[in-house]
Protein backbone atom coordinates (compact mmCIF):
# COMPACT_ATOMS: atom_id res chain seq x y z
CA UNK A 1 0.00 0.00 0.00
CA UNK A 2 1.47 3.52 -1.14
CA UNK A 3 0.62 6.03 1.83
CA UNK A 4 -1.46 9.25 0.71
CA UNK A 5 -3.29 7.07 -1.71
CA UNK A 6 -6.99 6.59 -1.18
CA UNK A 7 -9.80 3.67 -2.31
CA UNK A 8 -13.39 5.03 -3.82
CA UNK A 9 -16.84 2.82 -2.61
CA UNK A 10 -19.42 2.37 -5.20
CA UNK A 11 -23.05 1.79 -4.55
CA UNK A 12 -24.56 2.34 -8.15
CA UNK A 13 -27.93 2.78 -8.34
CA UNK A 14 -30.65 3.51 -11.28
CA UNK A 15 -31.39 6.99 -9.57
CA UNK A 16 -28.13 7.27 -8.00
CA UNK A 17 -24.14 6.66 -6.87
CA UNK A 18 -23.32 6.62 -3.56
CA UNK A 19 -19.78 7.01 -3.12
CA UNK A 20 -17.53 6.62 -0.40
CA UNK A 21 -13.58 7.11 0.16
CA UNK A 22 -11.21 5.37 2.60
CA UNK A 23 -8.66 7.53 4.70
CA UNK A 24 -5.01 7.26 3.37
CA UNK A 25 -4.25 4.01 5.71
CA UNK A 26 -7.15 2.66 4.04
CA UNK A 27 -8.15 1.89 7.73
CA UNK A 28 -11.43 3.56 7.84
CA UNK A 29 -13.98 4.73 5.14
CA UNK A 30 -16.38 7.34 4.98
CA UNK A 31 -19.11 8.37 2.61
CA UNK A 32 -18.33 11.13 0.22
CA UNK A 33 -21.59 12.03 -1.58
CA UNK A 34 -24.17 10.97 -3.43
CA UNK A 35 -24.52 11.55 -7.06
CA UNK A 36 -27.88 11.85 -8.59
CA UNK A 37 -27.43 9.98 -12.08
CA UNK A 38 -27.72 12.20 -15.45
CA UNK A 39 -26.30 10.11 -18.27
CA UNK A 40 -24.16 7.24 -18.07
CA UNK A 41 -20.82 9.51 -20.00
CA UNK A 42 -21.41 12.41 -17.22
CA UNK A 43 -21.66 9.95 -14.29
CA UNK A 44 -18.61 8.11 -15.06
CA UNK A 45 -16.41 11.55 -15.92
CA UNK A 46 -17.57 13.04 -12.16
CA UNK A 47 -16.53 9.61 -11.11
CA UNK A 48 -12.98 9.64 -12.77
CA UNK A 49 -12.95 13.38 -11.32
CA UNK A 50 -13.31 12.46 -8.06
CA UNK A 51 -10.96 9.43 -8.20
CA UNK A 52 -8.36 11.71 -9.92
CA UNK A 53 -8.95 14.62 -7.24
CA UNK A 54 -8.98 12.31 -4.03
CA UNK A 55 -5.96 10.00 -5.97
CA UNK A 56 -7.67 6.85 -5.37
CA UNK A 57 -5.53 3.43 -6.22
CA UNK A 58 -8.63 1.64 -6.72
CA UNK A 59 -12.74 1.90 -7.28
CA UNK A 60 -14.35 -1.14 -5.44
CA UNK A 61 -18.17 -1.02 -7.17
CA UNK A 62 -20.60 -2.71 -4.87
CA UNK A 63 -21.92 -5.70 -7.15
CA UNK A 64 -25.73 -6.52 -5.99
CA UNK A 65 -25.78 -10.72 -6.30
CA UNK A 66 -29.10 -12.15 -5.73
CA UNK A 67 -29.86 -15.09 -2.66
CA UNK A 68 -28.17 -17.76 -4.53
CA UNK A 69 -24.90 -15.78 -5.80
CA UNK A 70 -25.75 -15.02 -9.51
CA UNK A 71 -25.56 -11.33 -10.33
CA UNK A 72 -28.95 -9.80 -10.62
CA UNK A 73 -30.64 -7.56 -12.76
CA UNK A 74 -29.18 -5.08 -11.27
CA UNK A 75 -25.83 -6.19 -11.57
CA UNK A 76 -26.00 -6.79 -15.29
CA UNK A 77 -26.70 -2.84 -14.84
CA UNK A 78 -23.62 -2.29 -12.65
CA UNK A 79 -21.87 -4.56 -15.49
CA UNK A 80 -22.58 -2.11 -18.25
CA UNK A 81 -21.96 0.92 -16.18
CA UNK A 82 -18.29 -0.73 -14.84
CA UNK A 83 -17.51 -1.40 -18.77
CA UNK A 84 -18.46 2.07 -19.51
CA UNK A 85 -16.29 3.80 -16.63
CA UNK A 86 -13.04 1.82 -17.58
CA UNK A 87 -12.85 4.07 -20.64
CA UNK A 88 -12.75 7.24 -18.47
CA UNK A 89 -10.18 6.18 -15.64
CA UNK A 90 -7.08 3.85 -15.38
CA UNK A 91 -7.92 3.80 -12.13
CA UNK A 92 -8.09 -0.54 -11.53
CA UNK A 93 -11.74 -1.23 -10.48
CA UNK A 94 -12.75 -4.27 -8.56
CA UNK A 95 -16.24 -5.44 -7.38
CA UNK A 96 -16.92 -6.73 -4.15
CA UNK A 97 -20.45 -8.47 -2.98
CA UNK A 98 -22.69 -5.42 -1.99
CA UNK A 99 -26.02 -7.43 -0.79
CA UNK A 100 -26.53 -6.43 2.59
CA UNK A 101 -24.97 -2.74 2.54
CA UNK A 102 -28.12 -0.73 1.81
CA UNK A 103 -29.04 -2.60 4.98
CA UNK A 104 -26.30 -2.25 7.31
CA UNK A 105 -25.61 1.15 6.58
CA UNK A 106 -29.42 2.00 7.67
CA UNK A 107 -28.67 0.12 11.03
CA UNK A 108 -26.21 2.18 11.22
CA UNK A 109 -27.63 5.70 10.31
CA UNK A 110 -30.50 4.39 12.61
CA UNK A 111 -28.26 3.81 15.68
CA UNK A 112 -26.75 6.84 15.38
CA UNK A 113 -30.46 8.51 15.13
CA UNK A 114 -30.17 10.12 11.93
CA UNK A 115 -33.56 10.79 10.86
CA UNK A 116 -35.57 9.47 7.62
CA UNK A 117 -35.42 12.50 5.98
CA UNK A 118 -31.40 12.70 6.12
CA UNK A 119 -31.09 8.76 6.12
CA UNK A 120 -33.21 8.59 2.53
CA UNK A 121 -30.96 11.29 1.23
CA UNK A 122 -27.19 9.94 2.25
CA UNK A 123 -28.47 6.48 2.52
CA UNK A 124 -26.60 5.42 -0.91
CA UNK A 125 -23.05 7.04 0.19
CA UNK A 126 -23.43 5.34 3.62
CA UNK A 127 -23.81 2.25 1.82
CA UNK A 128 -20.98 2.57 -0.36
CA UNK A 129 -18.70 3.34 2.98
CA UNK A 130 -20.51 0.22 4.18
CA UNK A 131 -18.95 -1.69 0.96
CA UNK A 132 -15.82 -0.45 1.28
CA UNK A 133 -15.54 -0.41 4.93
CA UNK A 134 -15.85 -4.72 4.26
CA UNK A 135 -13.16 -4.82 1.32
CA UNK A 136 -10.86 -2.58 3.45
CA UNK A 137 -11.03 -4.96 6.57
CA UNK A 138 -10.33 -8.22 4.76
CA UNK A 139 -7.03 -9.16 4.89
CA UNK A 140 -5.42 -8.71 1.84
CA UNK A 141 -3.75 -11.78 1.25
CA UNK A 142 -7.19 -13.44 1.13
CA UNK A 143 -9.22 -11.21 -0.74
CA UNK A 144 -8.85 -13.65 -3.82
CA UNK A 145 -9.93 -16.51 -2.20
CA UNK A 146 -13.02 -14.79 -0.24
CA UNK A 147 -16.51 -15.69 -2.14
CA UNK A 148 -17.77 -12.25 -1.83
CA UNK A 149 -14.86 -10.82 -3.67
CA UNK A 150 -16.65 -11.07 -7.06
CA UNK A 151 -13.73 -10.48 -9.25
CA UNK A 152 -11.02 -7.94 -10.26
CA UNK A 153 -11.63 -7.88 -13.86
CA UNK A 154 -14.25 -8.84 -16.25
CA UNK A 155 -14.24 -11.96 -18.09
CA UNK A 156 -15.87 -12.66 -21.16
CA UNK A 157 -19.12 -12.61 -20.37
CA UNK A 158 -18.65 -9.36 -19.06
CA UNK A 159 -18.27 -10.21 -15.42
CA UNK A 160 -16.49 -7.77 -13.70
């Protein structure tokens, strides 16, 4: 790990991006903002932005997997938009299992009494620090052989 460099989160959504940074140990992350989609080509330049601005080493995309570990409909979404925001960044971006974020990071928001109105409208960067939060605490060394880590790169089939 390079000190000073940063990870992005990822929780892509049809209506919205929540994303979330790590601190330069890559220790702790944190939600960033949320960003309210326009078109797929302005989405994915703020996103290289931001990666370029906060010098991120990585973008881990939450990947929403259904009950049985296929990607969902969703995901095939997530898919597209991944393929799509390679051509704006160099950035390496990696996909981690995202299933029960959304959910965790409302416990969260919840125990900390944040109230609906503010939970509905960070709810999708708190879930992306949720994401990341996971991928930064697994050990390294294992991320390859955890089943949640998705994959690093896509395959054929477009599996990212």
């Amino acid at each position: 790990m390079k000190v000073g460099l940063t990870v992005l989160g990822l929780d892509i959504g049809d209506k919205r991006i929540g994303v979330a940074i790590s601190d330069p140990t890559e220790l702790l992350a944190r939600p960033l903002q949320v960003l309210y989609r326009k078109s797929t080509v302005v989405d994915c330049g703020e996103i290289a932005r931001i990666a370029a601005t906060n010098d991120a080493r990585t973008i881990v995309v939450g990947m929403p997997l259904s009950s049985d570990d296929r990607v969902s409909d969703q995901g095939r979404r997530v898919l597209r938009f991944v393929r799509s925001l390679r051509r704006f960044t160099r950035v390496p971006i990696v996909s981690w299992d995202e299933r029960y974020s959304t959910v965790d990071a409302n416990r969260r928001m919840r125990a900390l009494r944040i109230g609906n109105r503010q939970r509905r409208a960070t709810i999708d960067a708190a879930a992306a620090a949720s994401l990341l939060d996971e991928w930064l605490d697994y050990p390294r060394a294992q991320a390859d052989k955890h089943p949640r880590n998705v994959s690093t790169e896509c395959d054929g089939e477009g599996l990212c």
